[in-house]
PDB file of N, CA and C in Angstrom:
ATOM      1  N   UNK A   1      58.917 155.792  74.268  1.00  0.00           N
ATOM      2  CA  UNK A   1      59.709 155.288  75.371  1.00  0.00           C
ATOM      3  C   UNK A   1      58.766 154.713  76.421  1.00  0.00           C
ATOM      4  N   UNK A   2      58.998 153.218  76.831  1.00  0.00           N
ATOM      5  CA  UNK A   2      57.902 152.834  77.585  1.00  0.00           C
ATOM      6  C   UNK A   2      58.972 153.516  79.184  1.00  0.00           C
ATOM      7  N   UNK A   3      57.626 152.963  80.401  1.00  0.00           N
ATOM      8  CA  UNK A   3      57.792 153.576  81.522  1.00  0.00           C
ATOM      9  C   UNK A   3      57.800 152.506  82.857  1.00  0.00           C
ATOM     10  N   UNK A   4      58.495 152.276  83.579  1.00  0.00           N
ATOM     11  CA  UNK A   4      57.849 151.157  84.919  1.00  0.00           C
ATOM     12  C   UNK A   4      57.362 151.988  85.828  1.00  0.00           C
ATOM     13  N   UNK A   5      56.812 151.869  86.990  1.00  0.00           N
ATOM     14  CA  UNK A   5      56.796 152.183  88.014  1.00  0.00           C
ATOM     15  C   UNK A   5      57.373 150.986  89.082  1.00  0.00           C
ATOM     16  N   UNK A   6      58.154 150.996  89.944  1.00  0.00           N
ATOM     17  CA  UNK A   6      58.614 150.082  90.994  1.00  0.00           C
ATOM     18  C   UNK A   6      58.943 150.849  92.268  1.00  0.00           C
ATOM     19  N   UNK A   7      58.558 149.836  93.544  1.00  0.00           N
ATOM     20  CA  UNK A   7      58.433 150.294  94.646  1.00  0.00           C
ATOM     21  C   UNK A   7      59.793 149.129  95.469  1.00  0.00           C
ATOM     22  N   UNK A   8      61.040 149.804  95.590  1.00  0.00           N
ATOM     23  CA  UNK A   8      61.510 149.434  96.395  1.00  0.00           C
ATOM     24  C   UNK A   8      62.242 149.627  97.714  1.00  0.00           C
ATOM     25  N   UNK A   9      61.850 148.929  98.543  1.00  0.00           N
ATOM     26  CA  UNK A   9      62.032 149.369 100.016  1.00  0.00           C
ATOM     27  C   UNK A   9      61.335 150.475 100.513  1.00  0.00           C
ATOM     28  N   UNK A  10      60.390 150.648  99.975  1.00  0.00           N
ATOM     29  CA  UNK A  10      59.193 151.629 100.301  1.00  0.00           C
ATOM     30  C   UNK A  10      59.501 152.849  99.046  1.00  0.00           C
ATOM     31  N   UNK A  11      60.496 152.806  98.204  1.00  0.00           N
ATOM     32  CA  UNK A  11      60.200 153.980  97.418  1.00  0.00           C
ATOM     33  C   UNK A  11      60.278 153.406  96.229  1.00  0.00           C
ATOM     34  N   UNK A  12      59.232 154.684  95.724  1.00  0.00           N
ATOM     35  CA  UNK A  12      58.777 154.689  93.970  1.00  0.00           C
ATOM     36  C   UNK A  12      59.439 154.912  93.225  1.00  0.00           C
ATOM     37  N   UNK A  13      60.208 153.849  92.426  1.00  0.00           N
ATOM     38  CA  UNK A  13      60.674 154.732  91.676  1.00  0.00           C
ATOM     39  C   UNK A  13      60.545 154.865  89.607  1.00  0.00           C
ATOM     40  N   UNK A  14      60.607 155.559  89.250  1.00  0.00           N
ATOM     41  CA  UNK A  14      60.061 155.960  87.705  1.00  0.00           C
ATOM     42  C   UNK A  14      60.792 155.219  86.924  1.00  0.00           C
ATOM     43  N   UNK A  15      61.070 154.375  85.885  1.00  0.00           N
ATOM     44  CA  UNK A  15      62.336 153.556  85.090  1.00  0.00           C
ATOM     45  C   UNK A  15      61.622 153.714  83.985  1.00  0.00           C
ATOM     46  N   UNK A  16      62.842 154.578  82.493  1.00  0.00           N
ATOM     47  CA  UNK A  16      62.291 154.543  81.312  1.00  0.00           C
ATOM     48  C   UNK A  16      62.896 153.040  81.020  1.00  0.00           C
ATOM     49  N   UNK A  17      62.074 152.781  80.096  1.00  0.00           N
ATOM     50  CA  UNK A  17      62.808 151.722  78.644  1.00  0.00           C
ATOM     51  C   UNK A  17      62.587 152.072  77.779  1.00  0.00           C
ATOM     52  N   UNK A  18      63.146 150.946  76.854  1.00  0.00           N
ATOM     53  CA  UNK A  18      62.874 150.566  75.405  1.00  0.00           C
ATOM     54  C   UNK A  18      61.040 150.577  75.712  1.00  0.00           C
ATOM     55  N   UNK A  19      60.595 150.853  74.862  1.00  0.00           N
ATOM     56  CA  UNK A  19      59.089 150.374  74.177  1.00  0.00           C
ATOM     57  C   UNK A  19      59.683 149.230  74.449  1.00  0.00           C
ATOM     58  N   UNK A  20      58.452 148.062  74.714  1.00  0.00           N
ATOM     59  CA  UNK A  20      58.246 146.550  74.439  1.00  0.00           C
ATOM     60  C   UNK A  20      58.870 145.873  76.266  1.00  0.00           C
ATOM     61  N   UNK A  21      59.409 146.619  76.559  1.00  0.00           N
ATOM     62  CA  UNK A  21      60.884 146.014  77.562  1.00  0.00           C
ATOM     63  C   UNK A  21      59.842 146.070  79.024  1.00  0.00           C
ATOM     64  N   UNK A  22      58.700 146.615  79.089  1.00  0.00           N
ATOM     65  CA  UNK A  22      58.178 147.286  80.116  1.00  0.00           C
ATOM     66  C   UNK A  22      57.656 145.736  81.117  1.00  0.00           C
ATOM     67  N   UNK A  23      57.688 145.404  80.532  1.00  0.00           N
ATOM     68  CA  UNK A  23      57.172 143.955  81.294  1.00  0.00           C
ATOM     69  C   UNK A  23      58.957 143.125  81.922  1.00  0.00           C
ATOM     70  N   UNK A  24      59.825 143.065  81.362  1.00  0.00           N
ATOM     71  CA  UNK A  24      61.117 142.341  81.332  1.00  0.00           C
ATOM     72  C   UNK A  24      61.335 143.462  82.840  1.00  0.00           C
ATOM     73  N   UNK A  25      61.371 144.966  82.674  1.00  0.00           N
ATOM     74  CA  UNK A  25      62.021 145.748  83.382  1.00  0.00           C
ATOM     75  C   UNK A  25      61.130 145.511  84.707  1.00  0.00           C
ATOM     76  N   UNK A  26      59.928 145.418  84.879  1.00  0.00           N
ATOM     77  CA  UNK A  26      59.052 145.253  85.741  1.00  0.00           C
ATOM     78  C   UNK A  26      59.333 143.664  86.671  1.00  0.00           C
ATOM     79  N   UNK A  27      59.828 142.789  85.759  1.00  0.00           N
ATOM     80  CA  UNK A  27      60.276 141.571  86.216  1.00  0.00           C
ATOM     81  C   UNK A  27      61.299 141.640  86.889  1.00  0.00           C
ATOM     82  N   UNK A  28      62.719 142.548  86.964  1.00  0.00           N
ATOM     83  CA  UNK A  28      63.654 143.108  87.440  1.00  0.00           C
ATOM     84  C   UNK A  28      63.336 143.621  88.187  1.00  0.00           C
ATOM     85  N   UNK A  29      62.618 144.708  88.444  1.00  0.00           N
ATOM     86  CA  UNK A  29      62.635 145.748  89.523  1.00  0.00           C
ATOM     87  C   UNK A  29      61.926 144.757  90.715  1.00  0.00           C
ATOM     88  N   UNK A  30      61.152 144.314  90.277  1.00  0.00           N
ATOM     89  CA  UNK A  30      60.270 143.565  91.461  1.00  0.00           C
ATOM     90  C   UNK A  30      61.613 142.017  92.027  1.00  0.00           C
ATOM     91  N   UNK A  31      62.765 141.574  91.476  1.00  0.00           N
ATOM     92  CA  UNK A  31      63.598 140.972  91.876  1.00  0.00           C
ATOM     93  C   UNK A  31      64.366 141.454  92.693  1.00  0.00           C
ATOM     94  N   UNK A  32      65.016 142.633  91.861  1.00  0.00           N
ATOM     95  CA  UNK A  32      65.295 143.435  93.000  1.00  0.00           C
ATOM     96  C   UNK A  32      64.499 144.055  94.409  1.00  0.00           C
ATOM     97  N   UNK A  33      63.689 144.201  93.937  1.00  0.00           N
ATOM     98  CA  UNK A  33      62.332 144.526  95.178  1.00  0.00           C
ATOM     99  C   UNK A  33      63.082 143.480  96.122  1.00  0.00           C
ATOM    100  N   UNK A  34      62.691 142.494  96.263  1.00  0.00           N
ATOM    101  CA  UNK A  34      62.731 141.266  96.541  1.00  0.00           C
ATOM    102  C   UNK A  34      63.885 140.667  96.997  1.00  0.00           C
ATOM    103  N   UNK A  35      64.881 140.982  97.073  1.00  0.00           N
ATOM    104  CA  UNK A  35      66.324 140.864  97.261  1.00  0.00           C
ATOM    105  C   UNK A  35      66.398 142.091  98.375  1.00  0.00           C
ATOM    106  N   UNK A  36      65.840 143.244  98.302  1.00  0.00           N
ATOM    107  CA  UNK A  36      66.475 144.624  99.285  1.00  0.00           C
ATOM    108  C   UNK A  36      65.346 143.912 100.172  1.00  0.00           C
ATOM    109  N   UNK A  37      64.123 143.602 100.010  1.00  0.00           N
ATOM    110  CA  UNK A  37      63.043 143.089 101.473  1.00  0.00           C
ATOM    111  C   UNK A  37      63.692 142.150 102.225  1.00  0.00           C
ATOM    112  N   UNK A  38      64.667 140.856 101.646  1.00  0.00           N
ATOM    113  CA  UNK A  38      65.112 140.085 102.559  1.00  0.00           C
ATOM    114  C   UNK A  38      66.362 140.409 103.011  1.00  0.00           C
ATOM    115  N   UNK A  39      67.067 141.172 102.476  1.00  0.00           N
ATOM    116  CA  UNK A  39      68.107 142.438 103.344  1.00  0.00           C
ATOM    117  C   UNK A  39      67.518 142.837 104.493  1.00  0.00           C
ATOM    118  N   UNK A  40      66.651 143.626 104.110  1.00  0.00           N
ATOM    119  CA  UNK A  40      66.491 144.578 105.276  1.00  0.00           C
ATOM    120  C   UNK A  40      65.531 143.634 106.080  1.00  0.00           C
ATOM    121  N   UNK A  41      65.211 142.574 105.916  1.00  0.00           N
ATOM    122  CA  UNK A  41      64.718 141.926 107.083  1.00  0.00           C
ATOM    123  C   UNK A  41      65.555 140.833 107.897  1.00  0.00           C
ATOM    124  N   UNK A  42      66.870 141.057 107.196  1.00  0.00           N
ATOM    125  CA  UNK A  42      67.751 140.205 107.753  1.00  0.00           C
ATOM    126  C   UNK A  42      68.531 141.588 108.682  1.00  0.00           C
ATOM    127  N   UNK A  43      68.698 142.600 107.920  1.00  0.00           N
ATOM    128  CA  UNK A  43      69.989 143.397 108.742  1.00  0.00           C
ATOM    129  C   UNK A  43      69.100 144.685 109.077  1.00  0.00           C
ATOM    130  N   UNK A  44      68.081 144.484 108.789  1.00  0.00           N
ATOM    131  CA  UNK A  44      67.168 145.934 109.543  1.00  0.00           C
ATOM    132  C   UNK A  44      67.196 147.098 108.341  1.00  0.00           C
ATOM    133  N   UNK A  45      66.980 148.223 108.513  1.00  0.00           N
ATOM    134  CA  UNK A  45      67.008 149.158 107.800  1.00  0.00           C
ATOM    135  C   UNK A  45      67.983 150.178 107.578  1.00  0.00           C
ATOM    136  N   UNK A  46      68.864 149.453 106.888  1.00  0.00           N
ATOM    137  CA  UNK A  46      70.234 150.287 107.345  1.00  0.00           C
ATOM    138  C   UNK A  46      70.418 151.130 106.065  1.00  0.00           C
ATOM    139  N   UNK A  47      69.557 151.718 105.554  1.00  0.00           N
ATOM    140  CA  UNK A  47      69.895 153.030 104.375  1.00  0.00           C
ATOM    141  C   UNK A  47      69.295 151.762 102.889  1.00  0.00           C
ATOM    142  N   UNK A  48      69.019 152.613 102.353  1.00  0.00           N
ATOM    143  CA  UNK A  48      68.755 152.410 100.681  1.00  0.00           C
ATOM    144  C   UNK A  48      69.942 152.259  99.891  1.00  0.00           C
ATOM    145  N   UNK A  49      70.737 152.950  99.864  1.00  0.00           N
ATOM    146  CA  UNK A  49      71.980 152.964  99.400  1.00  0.00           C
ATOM    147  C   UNK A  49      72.594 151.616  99.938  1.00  0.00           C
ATOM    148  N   UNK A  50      72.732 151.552 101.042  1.00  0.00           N
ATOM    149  CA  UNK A  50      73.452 149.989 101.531  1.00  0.00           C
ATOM    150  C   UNK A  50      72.663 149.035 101.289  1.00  0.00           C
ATOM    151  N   UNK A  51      71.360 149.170 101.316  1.00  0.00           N
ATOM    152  CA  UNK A  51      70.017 147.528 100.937  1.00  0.00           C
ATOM    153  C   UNK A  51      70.496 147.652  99.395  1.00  0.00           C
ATOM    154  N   UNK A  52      70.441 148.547  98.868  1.00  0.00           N
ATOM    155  CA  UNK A  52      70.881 147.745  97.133  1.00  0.00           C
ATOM    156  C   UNK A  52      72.206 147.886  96.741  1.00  0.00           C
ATOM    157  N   UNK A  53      72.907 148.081  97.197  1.00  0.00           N
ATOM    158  CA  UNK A  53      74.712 147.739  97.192  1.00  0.00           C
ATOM    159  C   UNK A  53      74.924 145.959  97.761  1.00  0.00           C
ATOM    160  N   UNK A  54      74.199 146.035  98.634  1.00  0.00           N
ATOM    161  CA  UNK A  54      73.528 144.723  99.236  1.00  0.00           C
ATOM    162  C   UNK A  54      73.531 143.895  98.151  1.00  0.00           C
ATOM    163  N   UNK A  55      72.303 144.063  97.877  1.00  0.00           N
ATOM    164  CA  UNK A  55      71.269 143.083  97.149  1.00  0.00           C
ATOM    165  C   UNK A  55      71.977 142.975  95.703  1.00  0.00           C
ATOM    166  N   UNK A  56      73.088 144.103  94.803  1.00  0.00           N
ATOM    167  CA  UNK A  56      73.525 144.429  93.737  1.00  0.00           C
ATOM    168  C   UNK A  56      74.704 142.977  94.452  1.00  0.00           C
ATOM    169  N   UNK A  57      75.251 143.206  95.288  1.00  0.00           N
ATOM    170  CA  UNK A  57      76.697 141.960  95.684  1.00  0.00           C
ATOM    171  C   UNK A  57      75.749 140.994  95.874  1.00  0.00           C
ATOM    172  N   UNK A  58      75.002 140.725  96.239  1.00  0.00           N
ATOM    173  CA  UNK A  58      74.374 138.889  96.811  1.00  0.00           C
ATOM    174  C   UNK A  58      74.121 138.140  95.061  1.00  0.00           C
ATOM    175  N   UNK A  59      73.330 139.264  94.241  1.00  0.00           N
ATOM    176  CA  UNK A  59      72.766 138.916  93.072  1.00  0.00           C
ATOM    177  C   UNK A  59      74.261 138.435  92.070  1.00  0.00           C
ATOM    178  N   UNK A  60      75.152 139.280  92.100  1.00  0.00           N
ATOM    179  CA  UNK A  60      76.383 139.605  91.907  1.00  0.00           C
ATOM    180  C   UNK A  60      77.289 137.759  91.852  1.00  0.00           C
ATOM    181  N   UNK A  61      77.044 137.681  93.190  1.00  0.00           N
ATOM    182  CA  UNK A  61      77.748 136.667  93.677  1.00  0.00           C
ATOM    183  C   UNK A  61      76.863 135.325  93.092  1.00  0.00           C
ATOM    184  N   UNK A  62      75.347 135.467  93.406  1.00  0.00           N
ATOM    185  CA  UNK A  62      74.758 134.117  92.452  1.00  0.00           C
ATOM    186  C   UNK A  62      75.165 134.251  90.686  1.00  0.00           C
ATOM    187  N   UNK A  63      75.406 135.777  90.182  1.00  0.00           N
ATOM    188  CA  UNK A  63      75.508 135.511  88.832  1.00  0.00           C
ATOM    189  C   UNK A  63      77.062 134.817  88.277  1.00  0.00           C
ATOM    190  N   UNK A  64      77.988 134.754  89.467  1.00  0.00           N
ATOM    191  CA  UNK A  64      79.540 134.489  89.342  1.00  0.00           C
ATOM    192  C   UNK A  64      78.964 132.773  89.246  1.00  0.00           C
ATOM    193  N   UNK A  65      78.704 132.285  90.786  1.00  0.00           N
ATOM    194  CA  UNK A  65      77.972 131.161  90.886  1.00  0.00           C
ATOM    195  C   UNK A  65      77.766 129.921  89.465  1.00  0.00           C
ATOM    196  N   UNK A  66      76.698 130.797  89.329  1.00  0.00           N
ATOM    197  CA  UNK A  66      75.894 130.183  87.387  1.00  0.00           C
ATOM    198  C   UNK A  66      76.640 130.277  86.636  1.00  0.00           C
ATOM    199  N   UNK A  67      77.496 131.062  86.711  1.00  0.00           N
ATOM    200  CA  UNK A  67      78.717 131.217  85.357  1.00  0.00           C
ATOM    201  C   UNK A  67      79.500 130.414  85.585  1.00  0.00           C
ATOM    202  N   UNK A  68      80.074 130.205  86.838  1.00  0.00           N
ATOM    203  CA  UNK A  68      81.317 128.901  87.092  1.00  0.00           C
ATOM    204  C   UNK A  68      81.001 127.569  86.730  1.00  0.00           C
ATOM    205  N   UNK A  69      79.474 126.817  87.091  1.00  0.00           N
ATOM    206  CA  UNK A  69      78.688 125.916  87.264  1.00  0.00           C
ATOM    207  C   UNK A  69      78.546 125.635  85.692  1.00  0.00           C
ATOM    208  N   UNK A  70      78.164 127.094  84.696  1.00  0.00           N
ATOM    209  CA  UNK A  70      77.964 126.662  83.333  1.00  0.00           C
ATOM    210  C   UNK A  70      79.485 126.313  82.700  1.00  0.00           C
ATOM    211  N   UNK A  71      80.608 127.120  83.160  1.00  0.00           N
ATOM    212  CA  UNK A  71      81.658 126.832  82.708  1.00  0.00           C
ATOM    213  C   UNK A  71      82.323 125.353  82.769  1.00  0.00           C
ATOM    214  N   UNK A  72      81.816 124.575  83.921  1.00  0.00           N
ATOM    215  CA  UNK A  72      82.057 123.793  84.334  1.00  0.00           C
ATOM    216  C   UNK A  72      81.410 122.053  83.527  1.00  0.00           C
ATOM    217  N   UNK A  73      79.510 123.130  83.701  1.00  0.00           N
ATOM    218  CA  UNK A  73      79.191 121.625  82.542  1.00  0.00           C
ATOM    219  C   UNK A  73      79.408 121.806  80.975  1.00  0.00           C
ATOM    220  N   UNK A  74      79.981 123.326  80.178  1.00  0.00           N
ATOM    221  CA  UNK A  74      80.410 122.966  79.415  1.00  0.00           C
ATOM    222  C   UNK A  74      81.825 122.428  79.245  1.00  0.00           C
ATOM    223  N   UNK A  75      83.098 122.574  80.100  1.00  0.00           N
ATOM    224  CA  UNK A  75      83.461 121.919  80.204  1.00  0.00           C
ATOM    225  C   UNK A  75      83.709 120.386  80.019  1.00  0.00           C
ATOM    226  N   UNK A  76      82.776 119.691  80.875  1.00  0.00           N
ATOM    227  CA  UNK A  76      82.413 118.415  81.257  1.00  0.00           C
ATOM    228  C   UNK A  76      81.760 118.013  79.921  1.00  0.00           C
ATOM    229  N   UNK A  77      81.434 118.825  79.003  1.00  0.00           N
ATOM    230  CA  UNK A  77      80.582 117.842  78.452  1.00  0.00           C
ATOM    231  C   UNK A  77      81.382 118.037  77.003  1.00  0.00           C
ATOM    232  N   UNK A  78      82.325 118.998  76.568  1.00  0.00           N
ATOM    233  CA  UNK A  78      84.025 119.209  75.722  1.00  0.00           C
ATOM    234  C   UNK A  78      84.530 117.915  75.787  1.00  0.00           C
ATOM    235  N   UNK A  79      84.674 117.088  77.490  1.00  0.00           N
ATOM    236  CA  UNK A  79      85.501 116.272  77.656  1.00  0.00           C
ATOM    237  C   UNK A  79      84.584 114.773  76.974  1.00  0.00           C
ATOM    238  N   UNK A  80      83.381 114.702  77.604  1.00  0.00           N
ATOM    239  CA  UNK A  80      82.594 113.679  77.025  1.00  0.00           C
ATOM    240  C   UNK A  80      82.466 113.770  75.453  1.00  0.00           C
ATOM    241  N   UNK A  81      82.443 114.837  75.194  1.00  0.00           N
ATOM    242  CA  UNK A  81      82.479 114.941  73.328  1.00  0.00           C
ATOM    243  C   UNK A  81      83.649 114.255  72.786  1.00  0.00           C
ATOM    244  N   UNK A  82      84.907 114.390  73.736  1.00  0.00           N
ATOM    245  CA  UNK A  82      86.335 114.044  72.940  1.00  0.00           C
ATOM    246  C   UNK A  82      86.188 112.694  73.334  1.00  0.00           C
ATOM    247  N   UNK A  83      85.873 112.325  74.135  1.00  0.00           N
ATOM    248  CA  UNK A  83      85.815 111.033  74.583  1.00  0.00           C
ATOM    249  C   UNK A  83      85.001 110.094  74.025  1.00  0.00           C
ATOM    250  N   UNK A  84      84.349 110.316  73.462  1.00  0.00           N
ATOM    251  CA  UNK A  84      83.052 109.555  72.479  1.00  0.00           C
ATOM    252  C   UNK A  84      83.532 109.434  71.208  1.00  0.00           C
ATOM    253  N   UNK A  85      84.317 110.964  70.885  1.00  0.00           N
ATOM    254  CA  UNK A  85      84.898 110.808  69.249  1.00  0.00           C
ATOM    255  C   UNK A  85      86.270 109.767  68.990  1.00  0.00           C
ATOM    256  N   UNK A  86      86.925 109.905  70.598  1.00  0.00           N
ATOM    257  CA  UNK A  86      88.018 109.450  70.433  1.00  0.00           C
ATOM    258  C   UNK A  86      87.298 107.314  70.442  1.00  0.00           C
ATOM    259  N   UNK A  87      86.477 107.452  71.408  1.00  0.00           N
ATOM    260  CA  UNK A  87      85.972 105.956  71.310  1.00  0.00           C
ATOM    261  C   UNK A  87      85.565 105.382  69.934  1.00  0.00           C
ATOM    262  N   UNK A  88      84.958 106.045  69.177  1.00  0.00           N
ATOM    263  CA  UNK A  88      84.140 106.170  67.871  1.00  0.00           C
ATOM    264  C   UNK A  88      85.655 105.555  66.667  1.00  0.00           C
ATOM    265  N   UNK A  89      86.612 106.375  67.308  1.00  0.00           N
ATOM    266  CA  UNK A  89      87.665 106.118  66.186  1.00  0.00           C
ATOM    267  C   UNK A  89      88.361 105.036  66.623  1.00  0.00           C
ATOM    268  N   UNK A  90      88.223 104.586  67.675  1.00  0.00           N
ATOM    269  CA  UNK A  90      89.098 103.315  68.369  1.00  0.00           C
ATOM    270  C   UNK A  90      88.382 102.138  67.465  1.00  0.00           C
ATOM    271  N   UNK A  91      87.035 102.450  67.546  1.00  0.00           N
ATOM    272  CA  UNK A  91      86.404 101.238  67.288  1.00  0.00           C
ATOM    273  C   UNK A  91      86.186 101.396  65.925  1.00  0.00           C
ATOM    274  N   UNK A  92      86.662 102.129  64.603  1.00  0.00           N
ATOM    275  CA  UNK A  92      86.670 102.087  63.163  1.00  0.00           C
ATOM    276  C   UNK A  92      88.164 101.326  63.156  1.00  0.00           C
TER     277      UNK A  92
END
């Protein structure tokens, strides 16, 4: 079982993984790191519990974001597919 160590908002904290994952999980924790620092330097230090309830909704809200945006150019690009096939057959 691999192991991280991550420091966020001043505390350490221990994260098992998968073997292999220790680098991926380390890439995470330090995002998250990184998300509770500009919390709490926006709204001060208002508890650990609230900086990553925080930072869990902001991240939350960009992952809705990317999902709408992808839904959207696959979408858009369903419509350009039908539209090319349907041109394709106009012109046979």
């Amino acid at each position: 079982m691999g192991q991280v160590q991550a420091t966020i908002n001043g505390r350490l904290y221990k994260l098992d993984c998968a073997d292999g994952q220790e680098q991926r999980l380390g890439e995470l924790a330090n995002f998250v790191g990184d998300k509770v620092e500009q919390l709490a330097k926006e709204f001060g230090q208002v508890g650990d519990i609230r900086l990553l309830m925080m930072a869990a909704l902001v991240t939350a809200d960009e992952l809705f974001d990317l999902r709408e945006e992808l839904k959207t150019r696959q979408d858009s690009e369903i419509v350009r597919e039908a539209s090319s096939a349907a041109e394709v057959k106009a012109a046979s």
